[in-house]
C-alpha atoms as a PDB file:
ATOM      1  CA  UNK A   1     -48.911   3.888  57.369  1.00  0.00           C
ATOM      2  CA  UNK A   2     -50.259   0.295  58.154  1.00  0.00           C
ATOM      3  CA  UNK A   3     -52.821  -1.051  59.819  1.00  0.00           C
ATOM      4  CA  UNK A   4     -50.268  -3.429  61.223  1.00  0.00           C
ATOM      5  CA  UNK A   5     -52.082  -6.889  59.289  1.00  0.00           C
ATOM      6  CA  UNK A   6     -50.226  -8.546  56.524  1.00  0.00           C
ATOM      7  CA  UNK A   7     -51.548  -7.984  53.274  1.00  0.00           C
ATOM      8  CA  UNK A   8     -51.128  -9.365  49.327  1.00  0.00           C
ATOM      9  CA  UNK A   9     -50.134  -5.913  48.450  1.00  0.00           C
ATOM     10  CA  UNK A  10     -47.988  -3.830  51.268  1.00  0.00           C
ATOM     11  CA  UNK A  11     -49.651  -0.667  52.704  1.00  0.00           C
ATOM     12  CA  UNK A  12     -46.393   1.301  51.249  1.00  0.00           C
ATOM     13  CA  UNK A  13     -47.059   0.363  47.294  1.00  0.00           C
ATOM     14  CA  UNK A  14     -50.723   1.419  47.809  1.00  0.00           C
ATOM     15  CA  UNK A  15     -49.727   4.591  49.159  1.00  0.00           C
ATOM     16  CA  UNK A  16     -47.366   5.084  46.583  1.00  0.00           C
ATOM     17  CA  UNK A  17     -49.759   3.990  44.023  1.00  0.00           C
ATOM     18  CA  UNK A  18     -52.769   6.161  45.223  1.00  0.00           C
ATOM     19  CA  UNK A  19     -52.418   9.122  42.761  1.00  0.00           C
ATOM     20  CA  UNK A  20     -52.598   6.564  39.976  1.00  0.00           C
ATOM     21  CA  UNK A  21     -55.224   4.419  41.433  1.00  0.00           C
ATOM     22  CA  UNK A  22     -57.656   7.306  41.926  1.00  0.00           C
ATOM     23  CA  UNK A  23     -56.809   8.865  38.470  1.00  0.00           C
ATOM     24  CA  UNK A  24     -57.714   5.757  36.580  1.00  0.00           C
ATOM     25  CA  UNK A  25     -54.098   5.061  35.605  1.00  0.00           C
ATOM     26  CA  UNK A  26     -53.479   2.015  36.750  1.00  0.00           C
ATOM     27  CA  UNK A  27     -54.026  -1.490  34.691  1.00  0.00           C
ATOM     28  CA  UNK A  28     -56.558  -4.271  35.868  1.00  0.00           C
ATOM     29  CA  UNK A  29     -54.436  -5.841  38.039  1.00  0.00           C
ATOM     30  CA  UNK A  30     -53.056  -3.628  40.451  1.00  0.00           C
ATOM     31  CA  UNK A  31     -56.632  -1.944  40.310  1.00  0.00           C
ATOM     32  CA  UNK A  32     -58.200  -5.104  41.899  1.00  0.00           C
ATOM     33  CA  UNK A  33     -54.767  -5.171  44.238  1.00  0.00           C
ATOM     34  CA  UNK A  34     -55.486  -2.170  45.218  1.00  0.00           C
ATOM     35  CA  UNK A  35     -59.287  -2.587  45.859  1.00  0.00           C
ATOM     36  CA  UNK A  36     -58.719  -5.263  47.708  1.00  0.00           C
ATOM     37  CA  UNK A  37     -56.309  -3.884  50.089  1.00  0.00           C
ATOM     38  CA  UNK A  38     -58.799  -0.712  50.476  1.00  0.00           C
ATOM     39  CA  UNK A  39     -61.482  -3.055  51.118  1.00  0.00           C
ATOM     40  CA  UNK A  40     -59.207  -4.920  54.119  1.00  0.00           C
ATOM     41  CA  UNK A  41     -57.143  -1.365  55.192  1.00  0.00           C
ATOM     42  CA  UNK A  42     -58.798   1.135  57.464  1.00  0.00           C
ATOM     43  CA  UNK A  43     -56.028   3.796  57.322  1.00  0.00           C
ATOM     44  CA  UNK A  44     -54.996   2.976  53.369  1.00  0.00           C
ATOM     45  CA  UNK A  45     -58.753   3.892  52.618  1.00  0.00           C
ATOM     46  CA  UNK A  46     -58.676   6.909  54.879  1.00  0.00           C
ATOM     47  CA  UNK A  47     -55.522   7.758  52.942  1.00  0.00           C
ATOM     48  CA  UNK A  48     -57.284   6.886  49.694  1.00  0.00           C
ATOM     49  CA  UNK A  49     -60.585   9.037  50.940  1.00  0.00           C
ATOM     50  CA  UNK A  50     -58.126  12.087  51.765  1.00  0.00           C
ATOM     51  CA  UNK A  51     -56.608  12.003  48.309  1.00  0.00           C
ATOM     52  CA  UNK A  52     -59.402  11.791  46.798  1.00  0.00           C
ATOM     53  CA  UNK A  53     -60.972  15.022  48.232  1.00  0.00           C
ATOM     54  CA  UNK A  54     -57.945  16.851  47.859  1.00  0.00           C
ATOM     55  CA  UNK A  55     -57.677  16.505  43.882  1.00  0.00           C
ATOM     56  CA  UNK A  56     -61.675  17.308  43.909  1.00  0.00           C
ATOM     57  CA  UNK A  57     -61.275  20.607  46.045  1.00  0.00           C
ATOM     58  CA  UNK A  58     -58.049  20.806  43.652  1.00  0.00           C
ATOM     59  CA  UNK A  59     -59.882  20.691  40.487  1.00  0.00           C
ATOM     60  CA  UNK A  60     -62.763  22.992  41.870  1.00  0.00           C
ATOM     61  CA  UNK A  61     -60.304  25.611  42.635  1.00  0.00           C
ATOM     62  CA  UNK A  62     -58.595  25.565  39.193  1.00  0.00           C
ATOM     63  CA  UNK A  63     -61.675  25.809  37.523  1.00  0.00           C
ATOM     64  CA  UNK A  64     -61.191  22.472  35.338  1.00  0.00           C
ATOM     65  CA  UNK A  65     -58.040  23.816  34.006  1.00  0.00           C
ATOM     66  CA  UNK A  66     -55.636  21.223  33.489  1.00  0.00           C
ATOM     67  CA  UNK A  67     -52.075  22.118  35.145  1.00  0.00           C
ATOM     68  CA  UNK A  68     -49.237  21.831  32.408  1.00  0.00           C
ATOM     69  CA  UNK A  69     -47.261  18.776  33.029  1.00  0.00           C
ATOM     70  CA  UNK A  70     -43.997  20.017  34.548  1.00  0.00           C
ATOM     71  CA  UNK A  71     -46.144  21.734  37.566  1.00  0.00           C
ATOM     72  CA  UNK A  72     -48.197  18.197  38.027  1.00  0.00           C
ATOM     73  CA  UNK A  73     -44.696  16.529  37.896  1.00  0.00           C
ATOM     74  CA  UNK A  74     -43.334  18.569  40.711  1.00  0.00           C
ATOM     75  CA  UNK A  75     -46.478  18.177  42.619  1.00  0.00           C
ATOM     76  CA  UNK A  76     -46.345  14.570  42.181  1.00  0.00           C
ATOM     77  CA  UNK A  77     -42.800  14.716  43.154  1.00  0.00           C
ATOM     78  CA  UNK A  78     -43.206  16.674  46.507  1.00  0.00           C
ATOM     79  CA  UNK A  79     -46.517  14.275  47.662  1.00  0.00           C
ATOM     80  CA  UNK A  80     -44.244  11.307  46.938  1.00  0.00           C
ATOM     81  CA  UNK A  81     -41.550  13.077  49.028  1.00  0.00           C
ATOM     82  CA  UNK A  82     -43.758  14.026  51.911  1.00  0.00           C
ATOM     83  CA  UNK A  83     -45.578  10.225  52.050  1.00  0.00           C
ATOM     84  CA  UNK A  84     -42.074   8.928  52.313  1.00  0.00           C
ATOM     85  CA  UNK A  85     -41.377  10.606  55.283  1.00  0.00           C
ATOM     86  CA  UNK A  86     -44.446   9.453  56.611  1.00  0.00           C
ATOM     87  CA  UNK A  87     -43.849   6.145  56.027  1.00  0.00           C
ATOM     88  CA  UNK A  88     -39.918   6.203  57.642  1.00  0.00           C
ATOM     89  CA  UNK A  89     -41.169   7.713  60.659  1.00  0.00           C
ATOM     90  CA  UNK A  90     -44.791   6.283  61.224  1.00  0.00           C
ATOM     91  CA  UNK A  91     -46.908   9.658  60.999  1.00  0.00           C
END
């Protein structure tokens, strides 16, 4: 995903940085990186609007239960997998 313009940080390491960036995970520096790129990315921030509803409708559905770590892991795992793919072949 890119919205073809050169940025400070790549379209990829926001993408692969999302999860972190939306769960307040992330330092001070790569959170301004990353809200700067948002602020200059039309499809990052669709990507980053995207996420964002899917961990709220996530969290509504659980309840507020908090998923034990191994499950989160391999969720992590598979998102990363299928936003690679989408990356290597432009979808």
């Amino acid at each position: 995903m890119s919205c073809g313009k050169p940025h400070e940080t790549p379209c990829s390491q926001v993408v692969e940085q999302m999860f972190a960036y939306i769960d307040g995970e992330l330092g001070e520096p790569d959170v301004h990186l990353i809200s700067v790129h948002l602020a200059e990315c039309g499809p990052c921030l669709s990507e980053h609007d995207v996420d964002a509803m899917v961990k709220k409708l996530v969290q509504r559905a659980g309840g507020g239960e908090h998923a034990p770590g191994t499950l989160r892991e391999r969720i992590l795992v598979s998102i990363t997998e299928v936003r690679s793919v989408r990356l290597q072949t432009g979808g």
